[in-house]
N, C-alpha and C. Protein backbone atom coordinates (compact mmCIF):
# COMPACT_ATOMS: atom_id res chain seq x y z
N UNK A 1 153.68 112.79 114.12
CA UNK A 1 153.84 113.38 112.78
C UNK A 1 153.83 112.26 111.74
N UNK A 2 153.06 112.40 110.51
CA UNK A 2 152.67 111.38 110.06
C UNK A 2 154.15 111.64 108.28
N UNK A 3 154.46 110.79 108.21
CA UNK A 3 155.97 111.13 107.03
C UNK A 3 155.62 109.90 105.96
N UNK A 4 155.60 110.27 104.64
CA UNK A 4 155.98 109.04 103.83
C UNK A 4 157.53 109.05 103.09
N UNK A 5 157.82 108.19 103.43
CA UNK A 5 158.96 107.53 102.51
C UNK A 5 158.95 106.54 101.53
N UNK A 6 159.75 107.16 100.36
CA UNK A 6 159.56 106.01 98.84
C UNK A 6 161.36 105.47 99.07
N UNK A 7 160.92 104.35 98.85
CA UNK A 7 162.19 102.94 98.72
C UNK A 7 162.06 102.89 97.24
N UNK A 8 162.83 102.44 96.75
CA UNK A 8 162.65 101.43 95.39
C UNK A 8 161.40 101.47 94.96
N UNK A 9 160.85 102.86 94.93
CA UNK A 9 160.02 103.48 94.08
C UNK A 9 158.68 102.72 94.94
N UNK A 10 158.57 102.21 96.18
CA UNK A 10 157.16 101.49 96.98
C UNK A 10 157.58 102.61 97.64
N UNK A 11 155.89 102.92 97.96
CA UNK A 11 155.83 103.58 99.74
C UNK A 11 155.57 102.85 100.82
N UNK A 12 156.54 103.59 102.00
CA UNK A 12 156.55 102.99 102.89
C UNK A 12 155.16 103.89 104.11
N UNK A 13 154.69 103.61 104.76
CA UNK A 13 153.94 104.46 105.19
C UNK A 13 153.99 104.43 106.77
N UNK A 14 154.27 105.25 107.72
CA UNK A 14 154.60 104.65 109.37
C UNK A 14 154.10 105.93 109.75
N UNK A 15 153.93 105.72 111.35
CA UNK A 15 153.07 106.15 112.20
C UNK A 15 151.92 106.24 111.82
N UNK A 16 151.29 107.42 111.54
CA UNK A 16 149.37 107.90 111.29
C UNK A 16 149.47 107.91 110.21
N UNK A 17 149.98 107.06 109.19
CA UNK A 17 149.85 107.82 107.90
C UNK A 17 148.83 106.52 107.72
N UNK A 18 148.69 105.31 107.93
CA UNK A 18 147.83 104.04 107.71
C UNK A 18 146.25 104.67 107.93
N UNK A 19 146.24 105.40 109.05
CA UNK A 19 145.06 105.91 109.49
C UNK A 19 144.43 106.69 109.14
N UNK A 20 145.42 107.62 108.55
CA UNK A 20 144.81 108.52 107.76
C UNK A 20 144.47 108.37 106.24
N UNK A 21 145.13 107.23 105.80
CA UNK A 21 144.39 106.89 104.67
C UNK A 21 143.22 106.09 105.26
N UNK A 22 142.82 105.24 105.98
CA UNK A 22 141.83 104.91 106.28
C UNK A 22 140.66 105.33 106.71
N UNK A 23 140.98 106.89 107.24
CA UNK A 23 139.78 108.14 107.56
C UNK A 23 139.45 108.37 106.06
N UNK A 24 140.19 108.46 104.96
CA UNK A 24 140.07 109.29 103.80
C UNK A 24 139.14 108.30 103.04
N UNK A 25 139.44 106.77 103.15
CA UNK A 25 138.45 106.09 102.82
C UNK A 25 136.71 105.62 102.84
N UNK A 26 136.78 106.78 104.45
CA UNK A 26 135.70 106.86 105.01
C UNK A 26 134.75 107.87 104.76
N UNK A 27 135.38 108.77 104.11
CA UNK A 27 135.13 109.97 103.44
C UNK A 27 134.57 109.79 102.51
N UNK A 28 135.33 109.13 101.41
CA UNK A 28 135.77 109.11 99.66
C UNK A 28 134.22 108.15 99.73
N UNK A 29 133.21 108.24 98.89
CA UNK A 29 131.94 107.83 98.31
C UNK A 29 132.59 107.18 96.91
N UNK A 30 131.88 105.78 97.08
CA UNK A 30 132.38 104.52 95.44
C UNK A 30 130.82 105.18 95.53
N UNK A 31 130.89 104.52 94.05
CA UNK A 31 129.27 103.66 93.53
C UNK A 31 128.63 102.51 94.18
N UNK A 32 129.84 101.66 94.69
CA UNK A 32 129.33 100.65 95.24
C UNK A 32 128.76 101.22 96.59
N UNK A 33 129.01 101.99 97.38
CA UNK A 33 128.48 102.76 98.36
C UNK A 33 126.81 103.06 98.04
N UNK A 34 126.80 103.79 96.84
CA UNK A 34 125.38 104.26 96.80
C UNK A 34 124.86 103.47 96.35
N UNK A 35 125.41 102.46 95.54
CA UNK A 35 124.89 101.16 95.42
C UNK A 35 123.61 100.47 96.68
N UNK A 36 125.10 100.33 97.34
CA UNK A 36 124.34 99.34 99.09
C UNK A 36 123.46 100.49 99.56
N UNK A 37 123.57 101.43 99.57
CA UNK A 37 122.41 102.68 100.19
C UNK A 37 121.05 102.64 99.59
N UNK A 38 121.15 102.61 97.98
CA UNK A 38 119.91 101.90 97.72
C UNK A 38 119.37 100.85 97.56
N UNK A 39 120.10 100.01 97.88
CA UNK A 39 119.27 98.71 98.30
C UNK A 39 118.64 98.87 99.50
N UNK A 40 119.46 99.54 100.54
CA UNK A 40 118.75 99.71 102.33
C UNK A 40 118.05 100.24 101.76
N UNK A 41 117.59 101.51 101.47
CA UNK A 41 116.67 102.10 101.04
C UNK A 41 115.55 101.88 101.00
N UNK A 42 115.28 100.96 99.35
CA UNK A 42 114.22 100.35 99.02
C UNK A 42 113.45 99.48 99.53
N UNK A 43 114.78 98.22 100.18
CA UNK A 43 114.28 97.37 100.87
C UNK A 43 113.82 97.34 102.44
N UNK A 44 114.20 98.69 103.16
CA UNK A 44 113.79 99.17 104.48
C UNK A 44 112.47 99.87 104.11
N UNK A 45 112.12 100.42 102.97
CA UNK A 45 111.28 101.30 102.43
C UNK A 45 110.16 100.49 102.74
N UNK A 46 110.12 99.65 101.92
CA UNK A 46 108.64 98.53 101.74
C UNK A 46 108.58 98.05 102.96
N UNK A 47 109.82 97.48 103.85
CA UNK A 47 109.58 96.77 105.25
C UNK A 47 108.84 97.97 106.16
N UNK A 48 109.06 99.35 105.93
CA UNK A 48 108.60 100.39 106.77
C UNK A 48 107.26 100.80 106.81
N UNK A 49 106.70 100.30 104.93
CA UNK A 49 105.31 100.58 104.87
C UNK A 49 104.38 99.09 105.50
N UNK A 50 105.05 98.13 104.99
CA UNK A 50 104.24 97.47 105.45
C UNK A 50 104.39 97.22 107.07
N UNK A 51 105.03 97.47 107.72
CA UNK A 51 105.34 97.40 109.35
C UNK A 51 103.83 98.38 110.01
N UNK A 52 103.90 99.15 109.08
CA UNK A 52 102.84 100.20 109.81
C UNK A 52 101.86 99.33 109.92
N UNK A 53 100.93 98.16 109.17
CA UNK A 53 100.25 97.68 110.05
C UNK A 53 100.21 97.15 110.97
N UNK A 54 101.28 96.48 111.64
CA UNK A 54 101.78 96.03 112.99
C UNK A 54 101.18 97.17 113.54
N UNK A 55 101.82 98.63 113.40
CA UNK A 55 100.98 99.42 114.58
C UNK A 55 99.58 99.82 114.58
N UNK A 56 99.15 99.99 113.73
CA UNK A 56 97.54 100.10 113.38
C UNK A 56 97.15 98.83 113.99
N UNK A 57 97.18 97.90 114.39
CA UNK A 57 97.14 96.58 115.03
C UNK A 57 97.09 96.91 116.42
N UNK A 58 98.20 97.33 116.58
CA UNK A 58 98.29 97.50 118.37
C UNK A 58 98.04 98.75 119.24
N UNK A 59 97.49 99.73 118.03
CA UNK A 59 96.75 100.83 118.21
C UNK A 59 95.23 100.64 118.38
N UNK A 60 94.74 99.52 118.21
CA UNK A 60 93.57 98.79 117.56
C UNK A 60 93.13 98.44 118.53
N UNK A 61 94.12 97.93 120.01
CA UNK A 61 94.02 97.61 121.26
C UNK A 61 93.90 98.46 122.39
N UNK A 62 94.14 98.16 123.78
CA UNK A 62 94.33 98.65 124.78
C UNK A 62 96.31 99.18 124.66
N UNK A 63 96.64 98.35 124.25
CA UNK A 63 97.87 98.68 124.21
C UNK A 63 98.20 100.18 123.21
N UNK A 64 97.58 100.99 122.66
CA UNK A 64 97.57 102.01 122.11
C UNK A 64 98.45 102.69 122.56
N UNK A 65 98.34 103.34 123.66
CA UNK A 65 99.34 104.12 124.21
C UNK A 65 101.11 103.71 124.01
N UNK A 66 101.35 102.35 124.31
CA UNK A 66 102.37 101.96 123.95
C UNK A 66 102.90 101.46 122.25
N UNK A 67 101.54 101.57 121.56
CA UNK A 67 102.16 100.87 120.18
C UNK A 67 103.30 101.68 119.17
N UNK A 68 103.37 103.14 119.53
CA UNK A 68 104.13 103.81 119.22
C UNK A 68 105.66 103.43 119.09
N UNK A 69 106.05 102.88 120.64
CA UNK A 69 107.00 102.88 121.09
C UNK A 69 107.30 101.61 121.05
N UNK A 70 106.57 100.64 121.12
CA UNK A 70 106.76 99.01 120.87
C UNK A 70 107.47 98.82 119.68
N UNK A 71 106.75 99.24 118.55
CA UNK A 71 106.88 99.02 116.97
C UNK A 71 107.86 100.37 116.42
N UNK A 72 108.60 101.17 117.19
CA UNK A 72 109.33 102.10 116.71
C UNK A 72 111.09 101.48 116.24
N UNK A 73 111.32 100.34 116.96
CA UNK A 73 112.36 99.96 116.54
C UNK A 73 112.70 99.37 115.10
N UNK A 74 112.08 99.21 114.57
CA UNK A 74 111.98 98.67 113.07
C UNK A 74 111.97 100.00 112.15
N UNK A 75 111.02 100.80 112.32
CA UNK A 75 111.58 101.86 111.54
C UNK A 75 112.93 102.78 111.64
N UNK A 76 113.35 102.15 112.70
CA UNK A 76 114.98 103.11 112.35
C UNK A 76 116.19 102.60 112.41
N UNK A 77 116.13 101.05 111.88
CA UNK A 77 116.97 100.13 111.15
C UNK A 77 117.59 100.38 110.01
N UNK A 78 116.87 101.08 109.23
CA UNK A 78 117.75 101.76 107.78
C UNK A 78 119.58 102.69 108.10
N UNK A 79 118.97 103.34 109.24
CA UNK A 79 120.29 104.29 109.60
C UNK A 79 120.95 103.48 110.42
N UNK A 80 121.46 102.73 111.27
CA UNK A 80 122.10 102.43 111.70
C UNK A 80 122.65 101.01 110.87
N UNK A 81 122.29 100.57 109.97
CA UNK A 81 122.44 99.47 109.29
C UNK A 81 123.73 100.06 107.97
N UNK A 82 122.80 100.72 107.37
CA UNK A 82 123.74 101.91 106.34
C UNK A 82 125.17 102.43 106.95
N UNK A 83 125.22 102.94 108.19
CA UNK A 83 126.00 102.98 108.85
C UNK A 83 127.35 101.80 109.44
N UNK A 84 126.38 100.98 109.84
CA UNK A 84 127.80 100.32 110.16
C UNK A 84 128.58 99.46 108.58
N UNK A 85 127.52 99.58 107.96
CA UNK A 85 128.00 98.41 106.67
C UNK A 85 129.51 99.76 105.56
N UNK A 86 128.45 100.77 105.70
CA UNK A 86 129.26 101.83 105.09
C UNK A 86 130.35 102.43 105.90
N UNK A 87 130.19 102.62 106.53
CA UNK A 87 131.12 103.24 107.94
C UNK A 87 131.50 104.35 107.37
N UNK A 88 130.39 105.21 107.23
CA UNK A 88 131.13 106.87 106.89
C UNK A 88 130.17 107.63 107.29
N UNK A 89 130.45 108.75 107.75
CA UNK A 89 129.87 110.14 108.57
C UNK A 89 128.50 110.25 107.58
N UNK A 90 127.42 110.30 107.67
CA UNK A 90 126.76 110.85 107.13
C UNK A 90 125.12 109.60 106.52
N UNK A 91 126.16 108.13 106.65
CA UNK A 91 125.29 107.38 106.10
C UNK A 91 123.88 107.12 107.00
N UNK A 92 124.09 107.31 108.21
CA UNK A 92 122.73 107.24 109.00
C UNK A 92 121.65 107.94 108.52
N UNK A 93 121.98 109.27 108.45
CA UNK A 93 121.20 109.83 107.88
C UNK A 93 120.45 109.94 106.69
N UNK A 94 121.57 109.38 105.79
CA UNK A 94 121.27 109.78 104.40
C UNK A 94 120.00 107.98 104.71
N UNK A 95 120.51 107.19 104.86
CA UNK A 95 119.77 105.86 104.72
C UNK A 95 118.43 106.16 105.24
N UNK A 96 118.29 106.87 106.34
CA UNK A 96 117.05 106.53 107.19
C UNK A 96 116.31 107.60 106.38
N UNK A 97 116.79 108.51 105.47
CA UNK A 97 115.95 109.40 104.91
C UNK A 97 115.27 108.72 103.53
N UNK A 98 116.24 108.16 102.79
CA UNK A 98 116.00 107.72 101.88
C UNK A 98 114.97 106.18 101.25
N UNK A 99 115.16 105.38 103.00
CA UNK A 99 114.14 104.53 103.41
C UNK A 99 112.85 105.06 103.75
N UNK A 100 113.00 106.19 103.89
CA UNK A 100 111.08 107.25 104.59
C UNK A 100 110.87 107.54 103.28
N UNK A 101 111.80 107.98 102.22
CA UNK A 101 110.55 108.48 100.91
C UNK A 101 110.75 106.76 99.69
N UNK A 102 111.10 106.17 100.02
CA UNK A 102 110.52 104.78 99.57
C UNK A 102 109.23 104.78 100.17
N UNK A 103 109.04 104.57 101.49
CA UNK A 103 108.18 104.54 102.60
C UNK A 103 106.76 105.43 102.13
N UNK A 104 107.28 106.55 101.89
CA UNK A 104 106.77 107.65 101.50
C UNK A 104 105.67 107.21 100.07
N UNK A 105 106.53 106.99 99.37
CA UNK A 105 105.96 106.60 97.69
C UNK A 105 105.54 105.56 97.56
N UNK A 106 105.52 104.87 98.50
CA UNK A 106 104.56 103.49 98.67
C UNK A 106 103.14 103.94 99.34
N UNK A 107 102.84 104.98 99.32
CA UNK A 107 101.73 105.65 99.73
C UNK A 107 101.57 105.49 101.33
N UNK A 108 102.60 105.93 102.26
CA UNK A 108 102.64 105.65 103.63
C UNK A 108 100.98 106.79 104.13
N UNK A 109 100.34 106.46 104.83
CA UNK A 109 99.39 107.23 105.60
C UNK A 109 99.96 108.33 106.44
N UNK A 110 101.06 108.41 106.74
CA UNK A 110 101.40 109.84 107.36
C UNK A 110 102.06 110.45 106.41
N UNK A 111 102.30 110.29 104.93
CA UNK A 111 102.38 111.29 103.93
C UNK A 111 104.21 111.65 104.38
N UNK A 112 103.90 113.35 104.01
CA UNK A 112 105.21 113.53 103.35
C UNK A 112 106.37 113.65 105.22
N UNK A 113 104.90 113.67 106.29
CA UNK A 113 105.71 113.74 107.50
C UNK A 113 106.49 112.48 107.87
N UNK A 114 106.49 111.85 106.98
CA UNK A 114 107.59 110.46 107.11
C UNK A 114 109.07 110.92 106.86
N UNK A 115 109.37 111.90 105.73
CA UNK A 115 110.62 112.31 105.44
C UNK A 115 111.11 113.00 106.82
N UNK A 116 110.19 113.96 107.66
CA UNK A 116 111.11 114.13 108.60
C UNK A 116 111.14 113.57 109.82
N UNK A 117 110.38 112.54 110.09
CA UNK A 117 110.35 111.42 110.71
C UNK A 117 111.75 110.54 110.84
N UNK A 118 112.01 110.26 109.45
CA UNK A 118 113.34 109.90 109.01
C UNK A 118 114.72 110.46 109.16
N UNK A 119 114.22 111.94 108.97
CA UNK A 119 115.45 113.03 109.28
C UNK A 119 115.80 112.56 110.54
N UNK A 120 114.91 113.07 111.42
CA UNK A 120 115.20 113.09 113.32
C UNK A 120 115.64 111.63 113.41
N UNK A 121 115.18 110.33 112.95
CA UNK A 121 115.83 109.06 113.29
C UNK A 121 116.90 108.99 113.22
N UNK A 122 117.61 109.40 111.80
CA UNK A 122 118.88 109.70 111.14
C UNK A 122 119.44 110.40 111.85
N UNK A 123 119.34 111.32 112.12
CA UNK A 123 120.24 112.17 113.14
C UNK A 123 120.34 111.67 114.50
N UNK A 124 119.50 110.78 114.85
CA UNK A 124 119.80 110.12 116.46
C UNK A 124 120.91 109.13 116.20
N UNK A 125 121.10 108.41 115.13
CA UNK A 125 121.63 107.47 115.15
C UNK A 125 123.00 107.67 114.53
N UNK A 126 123.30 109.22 113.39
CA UNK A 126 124.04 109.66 113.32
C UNK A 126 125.43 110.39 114.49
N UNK A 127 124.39 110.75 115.57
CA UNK A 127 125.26 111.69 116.87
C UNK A 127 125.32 109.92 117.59
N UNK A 128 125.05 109.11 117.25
CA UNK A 128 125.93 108.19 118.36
C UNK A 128 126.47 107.50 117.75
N UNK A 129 127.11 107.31 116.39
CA UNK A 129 127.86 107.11 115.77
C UNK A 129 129.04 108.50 115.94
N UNK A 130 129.07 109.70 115.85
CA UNK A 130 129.87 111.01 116.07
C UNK A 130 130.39 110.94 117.23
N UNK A 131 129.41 110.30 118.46
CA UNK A 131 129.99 110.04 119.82
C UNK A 131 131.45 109.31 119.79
N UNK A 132 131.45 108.33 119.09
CA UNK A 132 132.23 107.58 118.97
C UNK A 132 134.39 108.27 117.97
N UNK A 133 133.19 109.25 117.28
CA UNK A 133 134.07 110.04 116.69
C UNK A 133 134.24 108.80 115.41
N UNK A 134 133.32 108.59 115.12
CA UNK A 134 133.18 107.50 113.85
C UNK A 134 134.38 106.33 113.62
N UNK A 135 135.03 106.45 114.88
CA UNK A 135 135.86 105.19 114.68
C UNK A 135 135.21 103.68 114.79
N UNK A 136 134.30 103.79 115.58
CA UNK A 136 133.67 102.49 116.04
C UNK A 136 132.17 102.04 115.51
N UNK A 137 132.19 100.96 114.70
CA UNK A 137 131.24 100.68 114.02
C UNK A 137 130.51 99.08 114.10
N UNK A 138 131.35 99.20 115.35
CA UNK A 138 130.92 97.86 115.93
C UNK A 138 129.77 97.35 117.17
N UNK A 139 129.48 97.11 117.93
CA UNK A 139 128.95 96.91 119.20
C UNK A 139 128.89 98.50 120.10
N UNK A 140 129.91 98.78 120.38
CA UNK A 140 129.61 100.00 120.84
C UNK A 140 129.14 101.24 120.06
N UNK A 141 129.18 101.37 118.82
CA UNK A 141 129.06 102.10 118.12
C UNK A 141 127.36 102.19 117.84
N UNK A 142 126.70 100.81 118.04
CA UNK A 142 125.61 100.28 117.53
C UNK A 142 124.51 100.70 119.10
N UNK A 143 125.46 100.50 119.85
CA UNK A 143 125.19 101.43 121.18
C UNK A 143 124.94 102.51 121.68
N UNK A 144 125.79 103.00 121.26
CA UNK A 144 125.52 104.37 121.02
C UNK A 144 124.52 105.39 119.80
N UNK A 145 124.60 104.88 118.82
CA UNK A 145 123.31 104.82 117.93
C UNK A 145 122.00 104.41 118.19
N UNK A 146 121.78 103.41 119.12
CA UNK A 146 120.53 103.10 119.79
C UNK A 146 120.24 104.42 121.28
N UNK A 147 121.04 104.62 121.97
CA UNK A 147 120.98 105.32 122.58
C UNK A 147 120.51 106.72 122.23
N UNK A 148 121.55 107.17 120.91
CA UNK A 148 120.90 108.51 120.21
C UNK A 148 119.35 108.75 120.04
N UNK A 149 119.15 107.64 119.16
CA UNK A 149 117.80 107.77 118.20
C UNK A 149 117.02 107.31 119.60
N UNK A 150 117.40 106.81 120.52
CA UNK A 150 115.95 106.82 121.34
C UNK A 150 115.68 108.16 122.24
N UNK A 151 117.09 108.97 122.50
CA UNK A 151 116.72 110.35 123.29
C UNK A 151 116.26 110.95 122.24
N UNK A 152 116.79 110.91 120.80
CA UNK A 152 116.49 111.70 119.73
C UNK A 152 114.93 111.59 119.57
N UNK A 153 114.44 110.94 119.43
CA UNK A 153 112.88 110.79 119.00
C UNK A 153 112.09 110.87 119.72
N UNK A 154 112.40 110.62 121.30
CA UNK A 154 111.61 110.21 122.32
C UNK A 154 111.43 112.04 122.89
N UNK A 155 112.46 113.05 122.63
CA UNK A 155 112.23 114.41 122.85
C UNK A 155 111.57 114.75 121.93
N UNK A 156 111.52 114.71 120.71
CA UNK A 156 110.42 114.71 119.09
C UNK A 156 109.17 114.55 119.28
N UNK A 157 108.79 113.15 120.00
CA UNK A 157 107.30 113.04 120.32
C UNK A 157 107.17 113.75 121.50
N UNK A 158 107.89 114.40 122.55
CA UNK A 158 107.38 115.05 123.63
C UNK A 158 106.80 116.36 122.89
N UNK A 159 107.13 116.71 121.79
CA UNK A 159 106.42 117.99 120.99
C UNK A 159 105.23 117.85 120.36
N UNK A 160 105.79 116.87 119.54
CA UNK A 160 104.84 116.04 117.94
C UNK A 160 104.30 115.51 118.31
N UNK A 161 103.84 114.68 119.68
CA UNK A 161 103.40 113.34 119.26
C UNK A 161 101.91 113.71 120.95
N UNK A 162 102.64 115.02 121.40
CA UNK A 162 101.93 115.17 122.62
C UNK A 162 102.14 114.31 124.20
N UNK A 163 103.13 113.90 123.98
CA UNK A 163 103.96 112.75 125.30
C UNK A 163 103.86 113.60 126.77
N UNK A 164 103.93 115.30 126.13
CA UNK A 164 104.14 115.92 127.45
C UNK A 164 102.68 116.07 128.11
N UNK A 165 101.73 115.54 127.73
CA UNK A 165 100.60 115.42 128.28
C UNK A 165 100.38 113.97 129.42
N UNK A 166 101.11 113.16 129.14
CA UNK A 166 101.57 112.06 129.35
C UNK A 166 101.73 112.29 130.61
N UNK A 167 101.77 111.35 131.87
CA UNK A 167 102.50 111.28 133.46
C UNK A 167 103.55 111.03 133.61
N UNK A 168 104.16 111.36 134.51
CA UNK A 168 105.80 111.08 134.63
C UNK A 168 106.51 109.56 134.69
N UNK A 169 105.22 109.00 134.97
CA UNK A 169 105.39 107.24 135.63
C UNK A 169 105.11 107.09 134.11
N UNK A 170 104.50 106.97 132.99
CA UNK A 170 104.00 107.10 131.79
C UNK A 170 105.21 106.67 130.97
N UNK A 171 105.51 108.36 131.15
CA UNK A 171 106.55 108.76 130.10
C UNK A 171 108.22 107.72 130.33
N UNK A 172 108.36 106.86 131.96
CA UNK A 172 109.40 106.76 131.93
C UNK A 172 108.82 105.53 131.37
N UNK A 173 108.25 104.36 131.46
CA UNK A 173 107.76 103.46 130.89
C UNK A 173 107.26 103.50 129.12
N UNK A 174 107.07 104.66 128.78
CA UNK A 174 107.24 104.32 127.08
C UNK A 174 108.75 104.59 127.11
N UNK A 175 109.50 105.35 127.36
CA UNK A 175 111.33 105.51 127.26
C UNK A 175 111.69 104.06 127.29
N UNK A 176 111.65 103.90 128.28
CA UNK A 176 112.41 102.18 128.73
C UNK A 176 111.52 101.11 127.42
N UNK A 177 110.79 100.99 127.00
CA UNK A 177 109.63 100.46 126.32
C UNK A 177 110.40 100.66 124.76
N UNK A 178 110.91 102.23 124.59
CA UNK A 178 111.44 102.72 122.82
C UNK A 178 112.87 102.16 123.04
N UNK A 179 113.52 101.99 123.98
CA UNK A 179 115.10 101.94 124.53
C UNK A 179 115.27 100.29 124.09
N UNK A 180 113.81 99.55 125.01
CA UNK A 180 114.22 98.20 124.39
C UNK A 180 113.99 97.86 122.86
N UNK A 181 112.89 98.76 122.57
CA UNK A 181 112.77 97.89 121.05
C UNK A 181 113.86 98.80 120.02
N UNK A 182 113.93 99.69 120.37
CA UNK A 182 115.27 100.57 119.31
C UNK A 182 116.86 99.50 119.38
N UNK A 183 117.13 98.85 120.78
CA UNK A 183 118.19 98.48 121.30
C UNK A 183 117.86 97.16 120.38
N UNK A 184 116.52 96.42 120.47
CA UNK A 184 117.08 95.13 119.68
C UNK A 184 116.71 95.23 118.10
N UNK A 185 115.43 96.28 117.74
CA UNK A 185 115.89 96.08 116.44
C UNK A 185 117.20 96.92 115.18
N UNK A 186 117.39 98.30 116.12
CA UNK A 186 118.37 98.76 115.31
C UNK A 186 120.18 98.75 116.00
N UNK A 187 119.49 97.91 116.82
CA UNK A 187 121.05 97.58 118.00
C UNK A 187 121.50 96.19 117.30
N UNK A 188 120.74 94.99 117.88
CA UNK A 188 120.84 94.02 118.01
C UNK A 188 120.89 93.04 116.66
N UNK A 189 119.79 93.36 116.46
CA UNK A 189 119.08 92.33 114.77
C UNK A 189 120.16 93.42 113.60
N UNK A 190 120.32 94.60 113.70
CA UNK A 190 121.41 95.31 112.82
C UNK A 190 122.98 94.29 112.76
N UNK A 191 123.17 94.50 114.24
CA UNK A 191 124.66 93.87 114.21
C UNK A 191 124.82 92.31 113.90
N UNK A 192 123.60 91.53 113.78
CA UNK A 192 123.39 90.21 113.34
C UNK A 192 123.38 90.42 111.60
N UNK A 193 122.98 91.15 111.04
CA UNK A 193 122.75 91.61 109.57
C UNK A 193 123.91 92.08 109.04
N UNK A 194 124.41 92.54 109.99
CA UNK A 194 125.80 93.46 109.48
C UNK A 194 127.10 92.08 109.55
N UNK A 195 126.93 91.50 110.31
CA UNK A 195 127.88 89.80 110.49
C UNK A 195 127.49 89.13 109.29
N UNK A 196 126.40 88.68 108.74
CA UNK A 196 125.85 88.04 107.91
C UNK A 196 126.45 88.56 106.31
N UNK A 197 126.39 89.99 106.61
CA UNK A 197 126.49 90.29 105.05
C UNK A 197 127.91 90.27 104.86
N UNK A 198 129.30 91.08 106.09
CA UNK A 198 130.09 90.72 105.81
C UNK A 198 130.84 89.12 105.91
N UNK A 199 130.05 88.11 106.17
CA UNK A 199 130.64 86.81 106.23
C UNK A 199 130.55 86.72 104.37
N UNK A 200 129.57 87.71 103.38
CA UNK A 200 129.21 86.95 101.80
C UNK A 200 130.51 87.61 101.04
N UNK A 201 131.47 88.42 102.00
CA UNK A 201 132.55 89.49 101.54
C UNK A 201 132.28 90.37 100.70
N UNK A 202 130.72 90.80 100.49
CA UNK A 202 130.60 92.03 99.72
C UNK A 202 130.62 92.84 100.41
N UNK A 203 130.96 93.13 100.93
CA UNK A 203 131.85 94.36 102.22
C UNK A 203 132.70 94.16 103.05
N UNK A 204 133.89 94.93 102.68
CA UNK A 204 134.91 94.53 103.55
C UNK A 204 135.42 95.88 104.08
């Protein structure tokens, strides 16, 4: 049971009551919040349009079949980045959406199907952040967000993208293939970005 008590006019605050102001914080949206959201944004935006030639590159090859899944980890760096820096329910999503219509208005070649491209990323990386029950925004958290967005997307293209035409030996080799590059660029190179920015203390 969470109780406050006032002393000499200070509150004192014991058991869950620390925590629960600290959930409420996680909640409560500053400016400076949407602030840092549009910076990911913009600046994931342009990295997203111009990344696409990396895959037009390796689509260009024999490696086609795999360029999908090679070069998929970079585009869904916006949500899990937004996420751990913000640490509140919702930022995966909102980031990875808002990085696709930057993406978008930079005249991306798959048009307006980038926004829900973005959606489904966002939401992979959102439910493994929820896994966690949004306490953890660290290593495991970043884990579980890589984990999401790669079952998340990797069932997406079994619809969209035609995967289920694909062989079974195929399909487990692009998985393992989206698992590594999701794991180091929105796993790995995130939680190096996310150290970096809080070492400048504009996020604490």
């Amino acid at each position: 049971m969470c109780r406050l008590y006032f002393l000499a006019e200070e509150p004192v605050f014991v058991k869950g009551a620390i925590f629960l102001i600290n959930q409420s914080k996680k909640i409560h949206w500053t400016l400076r919040d949407v602030i840092f959201l549009a910076i990911i944004a913009i600046f994931f935006g342009i990295i997203y349009q111009l990344w696409s030639y990396a895959y037009y590159a390796l689509a260009a090859t024999p490696l086609k079949p795999y360029a999908n899944d090679l070069t998929l980890g970079v585009w869904i760096m916006a949500g899990p980045l937004a996420g751990v820096l913000l640490q509140k329910a919702g930022a995966s999503v909102i980031g990875e959406m808002l990085a696709a219509a930057v993406e978008m208005l930079l005249f991306s070649s798959w048009g307006a199907s980038t926004l829900l491209s973005g959606f489904i990323q966002g939401i992979g990386n959102e439910l493994g952040f929820a896994c966690t029950g949004y306490r953890n925004w660290d290593k495991l958290g970043l884990i579980c967000s890589a984990l999401g967005s790669t079952i998340i997307t990797f069932i997406w293209d079994l619809f969209q993208s035609g995967y289920r035409q694909y062989s079974f030996s195929l399909l487990i080799g692009l998985f393992v293939i989206r698992l590594i590059s999701i794991g180091f660029f929105a796993g790995v190179l995130v939680y190096w970005i996310k150290k970096m920015v809080f070492k400048t203390g504009l996020i604490r």
